[in-house]
PDB file of N, CA and C in Angstrom:
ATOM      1  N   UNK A   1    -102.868 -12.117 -27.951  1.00  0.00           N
ATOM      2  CA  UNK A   1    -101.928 -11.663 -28.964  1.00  0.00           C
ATOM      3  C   UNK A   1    -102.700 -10.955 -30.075  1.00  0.00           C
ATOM      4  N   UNK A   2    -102.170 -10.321 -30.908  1.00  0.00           N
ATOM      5  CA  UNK A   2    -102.841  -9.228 -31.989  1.00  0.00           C
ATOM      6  C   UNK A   2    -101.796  -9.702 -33.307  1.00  0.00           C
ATOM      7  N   UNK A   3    -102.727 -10.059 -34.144  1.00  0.00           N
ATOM      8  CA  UNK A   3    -101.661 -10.422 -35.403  1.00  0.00           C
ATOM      9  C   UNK A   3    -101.873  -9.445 -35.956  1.00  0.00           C
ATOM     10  N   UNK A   4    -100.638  -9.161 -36.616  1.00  0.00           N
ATOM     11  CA  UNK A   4     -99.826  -7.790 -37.733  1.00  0.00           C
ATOM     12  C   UNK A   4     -99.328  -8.554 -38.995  1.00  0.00           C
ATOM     13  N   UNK A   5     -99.907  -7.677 -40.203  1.00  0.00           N
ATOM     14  CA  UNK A   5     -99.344  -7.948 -41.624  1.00  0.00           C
ATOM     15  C   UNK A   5     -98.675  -7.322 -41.498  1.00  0.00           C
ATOM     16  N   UNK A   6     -97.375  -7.597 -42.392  1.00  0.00           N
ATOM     17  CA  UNK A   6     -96.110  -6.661 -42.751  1.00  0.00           C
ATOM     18  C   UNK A   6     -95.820  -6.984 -43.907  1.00  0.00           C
ATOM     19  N   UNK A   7     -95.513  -5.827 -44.329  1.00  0.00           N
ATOM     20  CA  UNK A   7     -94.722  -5.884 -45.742  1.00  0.00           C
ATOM     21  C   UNK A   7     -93.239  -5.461 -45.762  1.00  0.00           C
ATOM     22  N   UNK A   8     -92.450  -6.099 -46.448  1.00  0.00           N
ATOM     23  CA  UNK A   8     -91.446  -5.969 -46.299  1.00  0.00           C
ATOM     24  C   UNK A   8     -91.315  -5.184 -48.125  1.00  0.00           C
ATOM     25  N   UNK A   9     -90.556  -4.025 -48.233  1.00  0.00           N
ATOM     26  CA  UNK A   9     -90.008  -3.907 -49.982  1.00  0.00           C
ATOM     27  C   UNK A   9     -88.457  -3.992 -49.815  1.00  0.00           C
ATOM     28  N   UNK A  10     -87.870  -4.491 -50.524  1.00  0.00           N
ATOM     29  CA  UNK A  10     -86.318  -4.723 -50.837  1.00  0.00           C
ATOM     30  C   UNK A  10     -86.168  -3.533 -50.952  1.00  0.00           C
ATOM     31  N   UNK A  11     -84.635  -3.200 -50.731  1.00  0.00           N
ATOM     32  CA  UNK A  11     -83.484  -2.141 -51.418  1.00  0.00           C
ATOM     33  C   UNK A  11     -83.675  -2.660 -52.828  1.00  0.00           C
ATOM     34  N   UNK A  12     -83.566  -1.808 -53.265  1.00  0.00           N
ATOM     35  CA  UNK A  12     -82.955  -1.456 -55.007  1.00  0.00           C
ATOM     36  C   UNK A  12     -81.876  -1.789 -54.723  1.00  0.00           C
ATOM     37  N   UNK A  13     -81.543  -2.645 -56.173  1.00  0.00           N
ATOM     38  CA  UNK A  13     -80.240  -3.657 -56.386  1.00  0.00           C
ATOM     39  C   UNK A  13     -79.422  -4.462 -54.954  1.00  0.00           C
ATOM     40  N   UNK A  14     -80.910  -5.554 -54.548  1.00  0.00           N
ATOM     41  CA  UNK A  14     -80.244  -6.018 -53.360  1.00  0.00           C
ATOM     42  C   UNK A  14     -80.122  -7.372 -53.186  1.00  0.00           C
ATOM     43  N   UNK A  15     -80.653  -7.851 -54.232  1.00  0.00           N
ATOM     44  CA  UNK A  15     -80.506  -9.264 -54.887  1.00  0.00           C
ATOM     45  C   UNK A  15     -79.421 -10.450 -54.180  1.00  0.00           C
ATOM     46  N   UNK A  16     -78.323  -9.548 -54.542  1.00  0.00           N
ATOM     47  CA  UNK A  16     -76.570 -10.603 -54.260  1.00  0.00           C
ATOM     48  C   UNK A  16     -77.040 -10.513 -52.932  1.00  0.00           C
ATOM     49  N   UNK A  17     -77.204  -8.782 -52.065  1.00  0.00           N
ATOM     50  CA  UNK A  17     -77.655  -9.284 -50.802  1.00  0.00           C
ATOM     51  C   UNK A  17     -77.854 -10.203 -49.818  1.00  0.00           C
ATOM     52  N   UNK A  18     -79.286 -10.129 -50.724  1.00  0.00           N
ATOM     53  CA  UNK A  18     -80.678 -10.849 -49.992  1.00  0.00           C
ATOM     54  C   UNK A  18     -79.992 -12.543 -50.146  1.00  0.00           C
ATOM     55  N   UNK A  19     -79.604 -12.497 -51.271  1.00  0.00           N
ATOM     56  CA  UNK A  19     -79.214 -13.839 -51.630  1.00  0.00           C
ATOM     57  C   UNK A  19     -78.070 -14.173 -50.270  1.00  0.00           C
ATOM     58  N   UNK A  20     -77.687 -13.437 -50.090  1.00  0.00           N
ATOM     59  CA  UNK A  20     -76.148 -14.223 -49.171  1.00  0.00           C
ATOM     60  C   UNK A  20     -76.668 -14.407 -47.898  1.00  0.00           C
ATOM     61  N   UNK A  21     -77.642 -13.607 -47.320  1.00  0.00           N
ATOM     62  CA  UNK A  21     -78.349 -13.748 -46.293  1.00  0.00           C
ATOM     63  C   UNK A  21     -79.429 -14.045 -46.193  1.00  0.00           C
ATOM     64  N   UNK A  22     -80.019 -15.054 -47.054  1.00  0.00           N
ATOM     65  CA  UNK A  22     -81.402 -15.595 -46.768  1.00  0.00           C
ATOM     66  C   UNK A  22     -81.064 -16.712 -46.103  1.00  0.00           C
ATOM     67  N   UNK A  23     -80.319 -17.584 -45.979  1.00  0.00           N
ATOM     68  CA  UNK A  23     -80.122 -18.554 -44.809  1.00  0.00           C
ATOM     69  C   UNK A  23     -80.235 -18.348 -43.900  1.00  0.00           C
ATOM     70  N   UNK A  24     -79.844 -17.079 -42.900  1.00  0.00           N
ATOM     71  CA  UNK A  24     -79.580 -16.804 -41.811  1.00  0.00           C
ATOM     72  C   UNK A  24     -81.589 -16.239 -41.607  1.00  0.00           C
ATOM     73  N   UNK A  25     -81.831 -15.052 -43.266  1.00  0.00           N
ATOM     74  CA  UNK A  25     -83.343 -14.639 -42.494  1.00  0.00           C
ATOM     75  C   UNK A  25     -84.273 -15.506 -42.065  1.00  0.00           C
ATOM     76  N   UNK A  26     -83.997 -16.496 -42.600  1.00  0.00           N
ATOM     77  CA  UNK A  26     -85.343 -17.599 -43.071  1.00  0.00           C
ATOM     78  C   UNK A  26     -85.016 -19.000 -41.728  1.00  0.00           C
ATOM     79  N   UNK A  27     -83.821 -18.199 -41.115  1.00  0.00           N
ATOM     80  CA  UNK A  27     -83.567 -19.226 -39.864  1.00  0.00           C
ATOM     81  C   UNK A  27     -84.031 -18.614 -38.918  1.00  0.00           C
ATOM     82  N   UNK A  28     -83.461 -17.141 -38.896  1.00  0.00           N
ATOM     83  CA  UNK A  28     -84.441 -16.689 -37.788  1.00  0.00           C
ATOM     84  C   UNK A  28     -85.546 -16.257 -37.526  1.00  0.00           C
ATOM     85  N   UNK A  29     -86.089 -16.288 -39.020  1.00  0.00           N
ATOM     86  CA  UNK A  29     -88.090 -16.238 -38.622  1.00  0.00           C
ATOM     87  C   UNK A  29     -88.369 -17.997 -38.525  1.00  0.00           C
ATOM     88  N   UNK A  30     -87.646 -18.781 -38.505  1.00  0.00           N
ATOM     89  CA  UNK A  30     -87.602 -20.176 -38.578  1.00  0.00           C
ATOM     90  C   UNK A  30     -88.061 -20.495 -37.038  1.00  0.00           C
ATOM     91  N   UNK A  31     -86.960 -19.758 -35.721  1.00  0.00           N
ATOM     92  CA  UNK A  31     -86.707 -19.750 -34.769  1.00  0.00           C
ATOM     93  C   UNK A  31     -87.824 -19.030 -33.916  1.00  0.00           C
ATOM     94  N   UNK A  32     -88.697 -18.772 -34.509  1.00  0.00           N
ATOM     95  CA  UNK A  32     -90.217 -17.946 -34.254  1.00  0.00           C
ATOM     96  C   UNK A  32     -91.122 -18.131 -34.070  1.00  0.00           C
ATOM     97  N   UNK A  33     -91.478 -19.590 -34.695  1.00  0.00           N
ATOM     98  CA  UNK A  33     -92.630 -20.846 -35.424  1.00  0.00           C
ATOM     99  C   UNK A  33     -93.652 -20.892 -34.453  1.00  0.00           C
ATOM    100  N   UNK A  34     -93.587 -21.137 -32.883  1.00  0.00           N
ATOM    101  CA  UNK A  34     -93.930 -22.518 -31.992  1.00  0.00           C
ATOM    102  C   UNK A  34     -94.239 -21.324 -31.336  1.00  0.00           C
ATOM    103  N   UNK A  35     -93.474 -20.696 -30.236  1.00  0.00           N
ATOM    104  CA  UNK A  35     -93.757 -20.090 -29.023  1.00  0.00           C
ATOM    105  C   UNK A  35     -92.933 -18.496 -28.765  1.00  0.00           C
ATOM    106  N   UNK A  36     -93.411 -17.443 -28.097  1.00  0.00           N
ATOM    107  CA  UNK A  36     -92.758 -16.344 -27.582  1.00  0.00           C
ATOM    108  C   UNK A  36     -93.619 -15.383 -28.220  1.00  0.00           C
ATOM    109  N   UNK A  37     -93.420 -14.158 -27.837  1.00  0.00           N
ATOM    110  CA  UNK A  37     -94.222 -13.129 -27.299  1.00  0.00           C
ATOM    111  C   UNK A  37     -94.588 -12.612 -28.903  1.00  0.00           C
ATOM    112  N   UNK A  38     -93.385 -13.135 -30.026  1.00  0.00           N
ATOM    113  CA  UNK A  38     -93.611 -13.079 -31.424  1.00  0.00           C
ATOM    114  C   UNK A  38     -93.513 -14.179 -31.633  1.00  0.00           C
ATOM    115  N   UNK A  39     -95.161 -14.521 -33.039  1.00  0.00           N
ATOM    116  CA  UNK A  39     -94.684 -15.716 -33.590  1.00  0.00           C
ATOM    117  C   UNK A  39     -94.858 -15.519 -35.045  1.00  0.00           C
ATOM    118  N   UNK A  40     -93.821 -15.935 -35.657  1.00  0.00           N
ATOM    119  CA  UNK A  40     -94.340 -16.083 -37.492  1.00  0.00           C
ATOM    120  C   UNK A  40     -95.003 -17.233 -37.223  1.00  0.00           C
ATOM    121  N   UNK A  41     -96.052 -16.114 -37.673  1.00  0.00           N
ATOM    122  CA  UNK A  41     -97.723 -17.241 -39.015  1.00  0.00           C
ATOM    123  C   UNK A  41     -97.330 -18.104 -40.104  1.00  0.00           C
ATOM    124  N   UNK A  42     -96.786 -16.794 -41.231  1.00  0.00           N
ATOM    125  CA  UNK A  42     -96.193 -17.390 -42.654  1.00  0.00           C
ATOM    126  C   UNK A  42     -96.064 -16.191 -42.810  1.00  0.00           C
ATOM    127  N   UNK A  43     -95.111 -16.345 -43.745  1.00  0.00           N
ATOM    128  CA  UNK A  43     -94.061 -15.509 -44.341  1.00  0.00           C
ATOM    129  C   UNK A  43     -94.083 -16.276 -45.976  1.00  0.00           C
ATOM    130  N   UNK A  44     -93.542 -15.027 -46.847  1.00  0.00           N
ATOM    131  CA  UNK A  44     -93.038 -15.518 -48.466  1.00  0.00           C
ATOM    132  C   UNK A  44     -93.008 -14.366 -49.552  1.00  0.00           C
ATOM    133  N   UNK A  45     -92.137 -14.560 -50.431  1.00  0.00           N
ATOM    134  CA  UNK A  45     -92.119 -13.071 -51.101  1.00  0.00           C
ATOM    135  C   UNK A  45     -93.277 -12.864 -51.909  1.00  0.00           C
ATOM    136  N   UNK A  46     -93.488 -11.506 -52.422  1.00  0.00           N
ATOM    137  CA  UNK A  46     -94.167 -10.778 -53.108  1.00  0.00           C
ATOM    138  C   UNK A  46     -93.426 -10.557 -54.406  1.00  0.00           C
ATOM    139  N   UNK A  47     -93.394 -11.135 -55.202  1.00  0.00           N
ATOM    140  CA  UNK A  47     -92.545 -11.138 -56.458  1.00  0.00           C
ATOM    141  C   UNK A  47     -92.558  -9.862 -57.292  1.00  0.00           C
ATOM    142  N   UNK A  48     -93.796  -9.726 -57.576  1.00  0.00           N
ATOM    143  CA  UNK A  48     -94.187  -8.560 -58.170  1.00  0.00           C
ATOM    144  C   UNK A  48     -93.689  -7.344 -58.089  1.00  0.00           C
ATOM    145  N   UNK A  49     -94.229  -7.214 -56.373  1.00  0.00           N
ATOM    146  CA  UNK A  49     -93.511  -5.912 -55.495  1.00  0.00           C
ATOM    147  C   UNK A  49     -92.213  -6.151 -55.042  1.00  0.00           C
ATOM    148  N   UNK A  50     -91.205  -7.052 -55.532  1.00  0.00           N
ATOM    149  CA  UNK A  50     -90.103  -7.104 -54.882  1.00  0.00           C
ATOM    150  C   UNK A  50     -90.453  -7.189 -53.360  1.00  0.00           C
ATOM    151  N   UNK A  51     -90.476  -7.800 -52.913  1.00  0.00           N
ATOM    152  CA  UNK A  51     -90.855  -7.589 -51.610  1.00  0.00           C
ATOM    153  C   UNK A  51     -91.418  -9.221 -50.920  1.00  0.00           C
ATOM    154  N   UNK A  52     -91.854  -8.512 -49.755  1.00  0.00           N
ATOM    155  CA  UNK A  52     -92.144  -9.939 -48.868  1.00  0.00           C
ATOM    156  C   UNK A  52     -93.143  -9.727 -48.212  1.00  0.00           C
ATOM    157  N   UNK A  53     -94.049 -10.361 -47.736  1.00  0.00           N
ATOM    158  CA  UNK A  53     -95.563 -10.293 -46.797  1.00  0.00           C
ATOM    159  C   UNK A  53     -95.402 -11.462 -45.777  1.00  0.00           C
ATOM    160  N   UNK A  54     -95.092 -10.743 -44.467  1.00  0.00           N
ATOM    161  CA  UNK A  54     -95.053 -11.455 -43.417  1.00  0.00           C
ATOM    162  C   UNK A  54     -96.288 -11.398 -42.379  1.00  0.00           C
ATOM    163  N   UNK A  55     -96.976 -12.736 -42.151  1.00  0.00           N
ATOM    164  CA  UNK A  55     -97.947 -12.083 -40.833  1.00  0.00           C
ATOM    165  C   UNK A  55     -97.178 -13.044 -39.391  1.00  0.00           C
ATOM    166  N   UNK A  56     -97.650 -12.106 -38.726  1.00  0.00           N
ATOM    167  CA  UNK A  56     -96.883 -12.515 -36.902  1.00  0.00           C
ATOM    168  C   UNK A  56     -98.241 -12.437 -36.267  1.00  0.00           C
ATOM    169  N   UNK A  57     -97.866 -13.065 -35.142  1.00  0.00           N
ATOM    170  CA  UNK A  57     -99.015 -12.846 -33.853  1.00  0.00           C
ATOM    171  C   UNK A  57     -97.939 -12.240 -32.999  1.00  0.00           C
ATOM    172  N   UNK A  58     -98.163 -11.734 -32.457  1.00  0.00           N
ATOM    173  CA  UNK A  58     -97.239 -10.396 -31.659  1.00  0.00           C
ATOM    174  C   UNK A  58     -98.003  -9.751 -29.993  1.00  0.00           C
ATOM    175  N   UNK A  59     -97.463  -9.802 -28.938  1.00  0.00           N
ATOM    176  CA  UNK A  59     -97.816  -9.431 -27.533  1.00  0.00           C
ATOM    177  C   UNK A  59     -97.929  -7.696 -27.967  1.00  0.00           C
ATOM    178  N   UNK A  60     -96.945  -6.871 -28.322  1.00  0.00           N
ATOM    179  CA  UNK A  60     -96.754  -5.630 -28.837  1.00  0.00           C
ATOM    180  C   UNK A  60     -96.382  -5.363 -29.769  1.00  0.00           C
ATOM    181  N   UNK A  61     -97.161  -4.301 -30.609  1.00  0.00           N
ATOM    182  CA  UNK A  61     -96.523  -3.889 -31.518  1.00  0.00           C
ATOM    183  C   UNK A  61     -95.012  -3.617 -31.955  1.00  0.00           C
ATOM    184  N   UNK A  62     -94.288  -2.818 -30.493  1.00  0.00           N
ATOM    185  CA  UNK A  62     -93.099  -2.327 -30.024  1.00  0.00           C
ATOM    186  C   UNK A  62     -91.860  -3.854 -29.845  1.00  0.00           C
ATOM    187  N   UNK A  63     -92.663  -5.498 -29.502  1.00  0.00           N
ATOM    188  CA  UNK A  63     -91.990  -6.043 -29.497  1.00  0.00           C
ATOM    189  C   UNK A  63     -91.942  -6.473 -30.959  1.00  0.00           C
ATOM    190  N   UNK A  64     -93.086  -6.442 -31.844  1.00  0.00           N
ATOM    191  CA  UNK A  64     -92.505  -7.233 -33.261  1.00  0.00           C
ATOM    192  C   UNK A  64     -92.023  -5.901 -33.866  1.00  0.00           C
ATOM    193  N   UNK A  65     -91.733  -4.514 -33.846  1.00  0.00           N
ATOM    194  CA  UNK A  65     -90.567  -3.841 -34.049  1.00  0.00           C
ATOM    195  C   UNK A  65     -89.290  -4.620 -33.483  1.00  0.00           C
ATOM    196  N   UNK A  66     -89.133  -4.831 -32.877  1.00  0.00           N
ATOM    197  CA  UNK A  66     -87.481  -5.159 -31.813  1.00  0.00           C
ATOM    198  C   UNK A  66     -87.289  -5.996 -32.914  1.00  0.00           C
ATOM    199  N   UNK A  67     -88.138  -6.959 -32.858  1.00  0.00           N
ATOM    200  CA  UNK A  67     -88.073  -8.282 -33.777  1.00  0.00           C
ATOM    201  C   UNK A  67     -87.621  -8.302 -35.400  1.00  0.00           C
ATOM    202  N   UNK A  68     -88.570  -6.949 -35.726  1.00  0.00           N
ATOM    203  CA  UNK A  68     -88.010  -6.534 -37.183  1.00  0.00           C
ATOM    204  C   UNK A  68     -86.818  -6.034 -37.501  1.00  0.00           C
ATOM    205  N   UNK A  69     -86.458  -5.652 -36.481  1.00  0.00           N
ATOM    206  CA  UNK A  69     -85.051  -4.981 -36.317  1.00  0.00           C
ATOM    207  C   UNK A  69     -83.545  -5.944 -36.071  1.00  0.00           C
ATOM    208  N   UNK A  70     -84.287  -6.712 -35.513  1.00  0.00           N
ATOM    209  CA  UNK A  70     -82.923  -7.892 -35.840  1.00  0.00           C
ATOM    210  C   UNK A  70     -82.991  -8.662 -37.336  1.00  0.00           C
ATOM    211  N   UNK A  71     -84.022  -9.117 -37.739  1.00  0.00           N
ATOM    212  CA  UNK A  71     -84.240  -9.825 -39.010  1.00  0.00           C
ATOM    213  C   UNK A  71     -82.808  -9.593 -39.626  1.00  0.00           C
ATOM    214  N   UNK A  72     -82.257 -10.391 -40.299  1.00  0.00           N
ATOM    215  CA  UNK A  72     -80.770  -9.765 -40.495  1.00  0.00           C
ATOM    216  C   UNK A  72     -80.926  -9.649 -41.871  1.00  0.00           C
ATOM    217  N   UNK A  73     -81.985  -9.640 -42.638  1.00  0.00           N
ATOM    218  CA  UNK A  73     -82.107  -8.629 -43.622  1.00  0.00           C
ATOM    219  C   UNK A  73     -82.104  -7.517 -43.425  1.00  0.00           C
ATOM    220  N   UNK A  74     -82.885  -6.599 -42.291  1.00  0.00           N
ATOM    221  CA  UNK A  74     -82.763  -5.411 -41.679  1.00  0.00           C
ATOM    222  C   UNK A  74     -81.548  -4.766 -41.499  1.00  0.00           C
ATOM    223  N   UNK A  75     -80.479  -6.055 -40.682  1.00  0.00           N
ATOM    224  CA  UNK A  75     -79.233  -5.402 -40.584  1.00  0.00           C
ATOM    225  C   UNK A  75     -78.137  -5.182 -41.424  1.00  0.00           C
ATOM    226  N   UNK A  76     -78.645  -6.115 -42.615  1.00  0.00           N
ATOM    227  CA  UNK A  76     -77.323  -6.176 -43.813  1.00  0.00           C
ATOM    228  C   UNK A  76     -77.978  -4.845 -44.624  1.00  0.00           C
ATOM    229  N   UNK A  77     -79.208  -4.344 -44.579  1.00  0.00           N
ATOM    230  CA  UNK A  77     -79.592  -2.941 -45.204  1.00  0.00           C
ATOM    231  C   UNK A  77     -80.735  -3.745 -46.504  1.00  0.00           C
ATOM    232  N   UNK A  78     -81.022  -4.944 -46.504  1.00  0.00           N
ATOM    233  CA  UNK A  78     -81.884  -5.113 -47.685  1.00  0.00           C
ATOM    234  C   UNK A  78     -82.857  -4.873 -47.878  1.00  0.00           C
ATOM    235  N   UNK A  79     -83.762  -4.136 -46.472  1.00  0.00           N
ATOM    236  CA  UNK A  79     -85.318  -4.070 -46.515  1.00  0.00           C
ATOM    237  C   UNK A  79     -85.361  -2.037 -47.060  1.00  0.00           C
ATOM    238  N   UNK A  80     -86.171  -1.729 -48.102  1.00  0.00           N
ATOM    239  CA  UNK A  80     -85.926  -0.056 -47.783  1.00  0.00           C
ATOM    240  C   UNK A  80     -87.025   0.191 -47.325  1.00  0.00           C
ATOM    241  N   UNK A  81     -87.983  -0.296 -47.179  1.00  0.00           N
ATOM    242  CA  UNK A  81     -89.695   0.183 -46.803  1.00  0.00           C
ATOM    243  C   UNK A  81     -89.929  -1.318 -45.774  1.00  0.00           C
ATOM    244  N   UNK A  82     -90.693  -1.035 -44.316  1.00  0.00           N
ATOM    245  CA  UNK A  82     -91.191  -1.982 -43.694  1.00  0.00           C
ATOM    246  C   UNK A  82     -92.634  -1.234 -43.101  1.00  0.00           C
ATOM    247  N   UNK A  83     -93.619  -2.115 -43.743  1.00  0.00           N
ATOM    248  CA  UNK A  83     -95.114  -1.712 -43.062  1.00  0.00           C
ATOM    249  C   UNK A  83     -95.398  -2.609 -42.268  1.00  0.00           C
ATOM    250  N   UNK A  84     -96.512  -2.085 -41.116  1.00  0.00           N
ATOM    251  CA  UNK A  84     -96.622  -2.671 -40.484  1.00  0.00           C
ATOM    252  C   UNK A  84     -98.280  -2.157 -40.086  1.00  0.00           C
ATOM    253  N   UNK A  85     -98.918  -3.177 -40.047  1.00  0.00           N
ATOM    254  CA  UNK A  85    -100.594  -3.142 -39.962  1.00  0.00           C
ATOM    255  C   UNK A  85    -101.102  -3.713 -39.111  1.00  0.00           C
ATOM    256  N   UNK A  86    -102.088  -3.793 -37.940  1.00  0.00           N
ATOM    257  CA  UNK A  86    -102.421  -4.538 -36.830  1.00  0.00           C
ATOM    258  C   UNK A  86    -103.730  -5.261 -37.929  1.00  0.00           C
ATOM    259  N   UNK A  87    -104.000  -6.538 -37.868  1.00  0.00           N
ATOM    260  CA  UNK A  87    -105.010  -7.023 -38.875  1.00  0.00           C
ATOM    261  C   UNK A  87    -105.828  -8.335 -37.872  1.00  0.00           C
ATOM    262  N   UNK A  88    -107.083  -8.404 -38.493  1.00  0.00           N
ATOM    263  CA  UNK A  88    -108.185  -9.109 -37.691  1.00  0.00           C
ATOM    264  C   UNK A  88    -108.347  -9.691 -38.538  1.00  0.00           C
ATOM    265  N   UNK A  89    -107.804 -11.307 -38.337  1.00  0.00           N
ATOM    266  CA  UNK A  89    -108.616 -11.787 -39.473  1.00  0.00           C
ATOM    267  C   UNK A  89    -109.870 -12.739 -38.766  1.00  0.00           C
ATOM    268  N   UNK A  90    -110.614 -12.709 -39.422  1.00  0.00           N
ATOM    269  CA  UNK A  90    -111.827 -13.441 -39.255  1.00  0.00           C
ATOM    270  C   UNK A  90    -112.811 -14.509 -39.433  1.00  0.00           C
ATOM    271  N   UNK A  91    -112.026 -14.839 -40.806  1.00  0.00           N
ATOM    272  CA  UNK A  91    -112.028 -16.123 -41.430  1.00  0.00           C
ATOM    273  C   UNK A  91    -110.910 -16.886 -42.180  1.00  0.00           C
ATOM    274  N   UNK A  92    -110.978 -18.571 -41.881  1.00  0.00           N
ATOM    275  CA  UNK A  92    -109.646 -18.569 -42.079  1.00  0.00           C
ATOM    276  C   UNK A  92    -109.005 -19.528 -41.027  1.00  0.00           C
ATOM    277  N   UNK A  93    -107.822 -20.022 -41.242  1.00  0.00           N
ATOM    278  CA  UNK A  93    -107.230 -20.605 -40.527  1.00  0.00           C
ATOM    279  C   UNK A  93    -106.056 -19.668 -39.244  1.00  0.00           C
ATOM    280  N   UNK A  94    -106.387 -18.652 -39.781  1.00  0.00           N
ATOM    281  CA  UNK A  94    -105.553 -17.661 -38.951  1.00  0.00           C
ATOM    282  C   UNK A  94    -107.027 -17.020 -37.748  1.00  0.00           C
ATOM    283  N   UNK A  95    -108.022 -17.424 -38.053  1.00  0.00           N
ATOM    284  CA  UNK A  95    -108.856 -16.329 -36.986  1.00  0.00           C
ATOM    285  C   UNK A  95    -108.429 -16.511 -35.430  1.00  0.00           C
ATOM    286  N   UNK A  96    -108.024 -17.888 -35.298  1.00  0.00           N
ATOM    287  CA  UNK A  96    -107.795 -18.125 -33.346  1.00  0.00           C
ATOM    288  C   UNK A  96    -106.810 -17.495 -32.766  1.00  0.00           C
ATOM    289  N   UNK A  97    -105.386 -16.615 -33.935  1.00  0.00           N
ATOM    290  CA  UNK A  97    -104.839 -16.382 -33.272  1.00  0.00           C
ATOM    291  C   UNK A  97    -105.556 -14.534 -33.412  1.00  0.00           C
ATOM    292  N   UNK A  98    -106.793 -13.754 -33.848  1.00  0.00           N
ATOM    293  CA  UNK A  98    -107.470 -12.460 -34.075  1.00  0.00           C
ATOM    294  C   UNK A  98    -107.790 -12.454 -32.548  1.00  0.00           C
ATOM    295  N   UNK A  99    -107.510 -11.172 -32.070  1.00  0.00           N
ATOM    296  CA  UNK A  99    -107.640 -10.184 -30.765  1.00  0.00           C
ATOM    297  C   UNK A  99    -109.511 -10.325 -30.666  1.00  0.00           C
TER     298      UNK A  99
END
């Protein structure tokens, strides 16, 4: 697997949004944890940047797209910017899952 940082930035004025559907986001990166071809690492917002920093371990790039694309923040319209970075980490409690 190849772990990917992502950044997530909110829509402008998406607050009520984000708010009505963070149960559902935070269930289905919940549903991610343990096993499958994507897994959330950790996830948590970026306050500053409005925004969120997610890392995954991921089989394809193309599948943690699919994946970003359901996030149902994605689908209610709250994310306006999603990056996405292939990252090695090397030290750390994250290195076993580094390519």
């Amino acid at each position: 697997m190849t772990v990917y940082a992502v950044e997530y930035v909110y829509a402008q004025d998406s607050d009520e949004l984000r708010n009505e559907h963070r149960p559902a986001h935070r269930e289905y990166l919940c549903d991610f944890l343990v096993e499958g071809p994507v897994r959330v690492l950790v996830s948590g917002p970026t306050p500053v940047n409005d925004g969120a920093l997610l890392i995954f371990a991921a089989e394809s790039e193309e599948g943690l797209n699919e994946f970003l694309a359901n996030d149902p923040f994605a689908k209610v319209g709250a994310i306006a910017k999603t990056t996405v970075t292939e990252w090695n980490p090397v030290i750390g409690r994250l290195q076993e899952f580094a390519s």
